[in-house]
Protein backbone atom coordinates (compact mmCIF):
# COMPACT_ATOMS: atom_id res chain seq x y z
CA UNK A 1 6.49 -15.27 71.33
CA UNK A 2 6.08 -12.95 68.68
CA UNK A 3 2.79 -10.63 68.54
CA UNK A 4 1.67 -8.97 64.81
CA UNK A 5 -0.16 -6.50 64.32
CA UNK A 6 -1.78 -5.47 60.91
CA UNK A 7 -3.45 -1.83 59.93
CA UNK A 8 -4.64 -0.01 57.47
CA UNK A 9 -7.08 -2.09 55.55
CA UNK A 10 -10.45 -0.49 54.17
CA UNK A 11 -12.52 0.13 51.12
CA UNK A 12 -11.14 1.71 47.99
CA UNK A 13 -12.25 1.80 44.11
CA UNK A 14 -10.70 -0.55 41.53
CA UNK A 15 -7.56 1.56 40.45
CA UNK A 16 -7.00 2.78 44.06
CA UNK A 17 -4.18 2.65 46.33
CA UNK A 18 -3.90 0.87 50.36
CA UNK A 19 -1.03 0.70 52.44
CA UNK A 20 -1.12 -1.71 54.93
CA UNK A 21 1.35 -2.23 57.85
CA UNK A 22 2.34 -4.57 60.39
CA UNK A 23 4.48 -3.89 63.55
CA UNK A 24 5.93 -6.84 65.06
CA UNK A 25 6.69 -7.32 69.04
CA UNK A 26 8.18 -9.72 71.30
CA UNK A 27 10.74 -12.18 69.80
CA UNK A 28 11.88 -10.88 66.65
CA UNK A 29 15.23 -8.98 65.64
CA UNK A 30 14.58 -8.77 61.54
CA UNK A 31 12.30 -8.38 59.03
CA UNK A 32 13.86 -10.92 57.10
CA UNK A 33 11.09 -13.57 56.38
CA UNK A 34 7.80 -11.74 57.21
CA UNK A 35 5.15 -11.94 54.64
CA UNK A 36 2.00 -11.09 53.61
CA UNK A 37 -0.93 -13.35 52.57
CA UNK A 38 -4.16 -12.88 52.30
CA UNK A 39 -7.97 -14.74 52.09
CA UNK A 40 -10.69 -14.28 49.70
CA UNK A 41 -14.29 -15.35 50.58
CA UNK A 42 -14.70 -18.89 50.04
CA UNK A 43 -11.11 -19.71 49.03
CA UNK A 44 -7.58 -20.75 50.73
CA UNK A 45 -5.00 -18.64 51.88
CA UNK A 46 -2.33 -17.29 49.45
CA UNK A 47 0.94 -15.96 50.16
CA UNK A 48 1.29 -12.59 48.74
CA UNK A 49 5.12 -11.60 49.14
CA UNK A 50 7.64 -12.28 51.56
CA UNK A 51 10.76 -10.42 52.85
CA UNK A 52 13.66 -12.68 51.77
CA UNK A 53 17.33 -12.50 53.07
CA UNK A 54 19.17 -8.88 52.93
CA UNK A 55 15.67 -6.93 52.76
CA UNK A 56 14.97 -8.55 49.30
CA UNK A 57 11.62 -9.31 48.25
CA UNK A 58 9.44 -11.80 46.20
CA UNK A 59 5.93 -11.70 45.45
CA UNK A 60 3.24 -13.64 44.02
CA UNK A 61 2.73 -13.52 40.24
CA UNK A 62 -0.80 -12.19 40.44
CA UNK A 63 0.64 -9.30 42.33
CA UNK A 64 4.25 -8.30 40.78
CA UNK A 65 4.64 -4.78 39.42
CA UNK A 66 1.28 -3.77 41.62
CA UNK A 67 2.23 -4.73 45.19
CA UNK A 68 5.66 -3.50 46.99
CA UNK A 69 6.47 -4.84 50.59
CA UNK A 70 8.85 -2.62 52.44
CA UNK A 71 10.35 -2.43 55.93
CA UNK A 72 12.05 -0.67 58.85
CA UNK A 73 13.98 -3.16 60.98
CA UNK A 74 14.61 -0.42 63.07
CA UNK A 75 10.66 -0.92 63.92
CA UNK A 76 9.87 -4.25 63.27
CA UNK A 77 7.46 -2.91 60.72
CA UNK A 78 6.70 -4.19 57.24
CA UNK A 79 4.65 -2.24 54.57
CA UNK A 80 2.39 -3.41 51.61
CA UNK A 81 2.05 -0.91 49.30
CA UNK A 82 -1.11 -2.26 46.99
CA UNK A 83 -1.38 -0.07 43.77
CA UNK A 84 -4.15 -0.68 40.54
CA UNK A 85 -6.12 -2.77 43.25
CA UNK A 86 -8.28 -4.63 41.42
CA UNK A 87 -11.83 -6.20 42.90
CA UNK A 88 -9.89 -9.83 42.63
CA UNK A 89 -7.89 -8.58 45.75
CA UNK A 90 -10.33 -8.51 47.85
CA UNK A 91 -10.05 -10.25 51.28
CA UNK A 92 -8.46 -10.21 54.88
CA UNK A 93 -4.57 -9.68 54.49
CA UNK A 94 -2.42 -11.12 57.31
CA UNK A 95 1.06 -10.54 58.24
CA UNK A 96 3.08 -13.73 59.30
CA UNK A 97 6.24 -14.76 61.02
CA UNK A 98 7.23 -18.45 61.52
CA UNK A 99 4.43 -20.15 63.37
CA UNK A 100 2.74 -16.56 63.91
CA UNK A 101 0.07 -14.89 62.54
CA UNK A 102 -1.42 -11.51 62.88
CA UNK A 103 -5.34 -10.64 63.12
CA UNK A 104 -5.95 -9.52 59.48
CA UNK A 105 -7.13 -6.14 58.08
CA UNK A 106 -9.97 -6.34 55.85
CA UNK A 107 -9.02 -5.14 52.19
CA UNK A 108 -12.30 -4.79 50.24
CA UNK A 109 -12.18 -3.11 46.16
CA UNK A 110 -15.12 -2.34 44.42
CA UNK A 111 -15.72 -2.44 40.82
């Protein structure tokens, strides 16, 4: 069993800056293939970036050169560091692991 949990959600201005996090328990030794997705009203789920082998990173072309996910094994914690936020990336982000899923944090940008 693996438990997630995701903070630091909110409201910001279009331009603006959130870092989210999300500290893992239970069952779980690496970073290596958490991710980040996320949920806009009235439309599917998108991945947003995952943590690849080695601590390496991909991400999801409507979020490269904004979005940075970074981690601390040490912790079990992976960051999303959301910069230019635009009102487009709006919606509840969730932190994933295999088969597990955190809560969400809402992420809400106003024009």
């Amino acid at each position: 069993q693996v438990q997630l949990v995701e903070s630091g959600g909110g409201l910001v201005q279009a331009g603006g800056s959130l870092r989210l996090s999300c500290a893992a328990s239970g069952s779980i030794f690496s970073i290596d293939g958490m991710g980040w997705y996320r949920q806009a009203p009235g439309k599917q789920r998108e991945r947003v970036g995952t943590v690849i082998s080695g601590g390496n990173t991909n991400y999801a072309d409507s979020v490269k050169g904004r979005f940075t996910i970074s981690g601390d094994n040490a912790k079990n914690t992976v960051y999303l560091q959301m910069n230019s936020l635009k009102p487009e990336d709006t919606g509840v982000y969730y932190c994933a692991y295999l088969q597990y899923w955190g809560q969400g944090t809402q992420v809400t940008v106003s024009s």
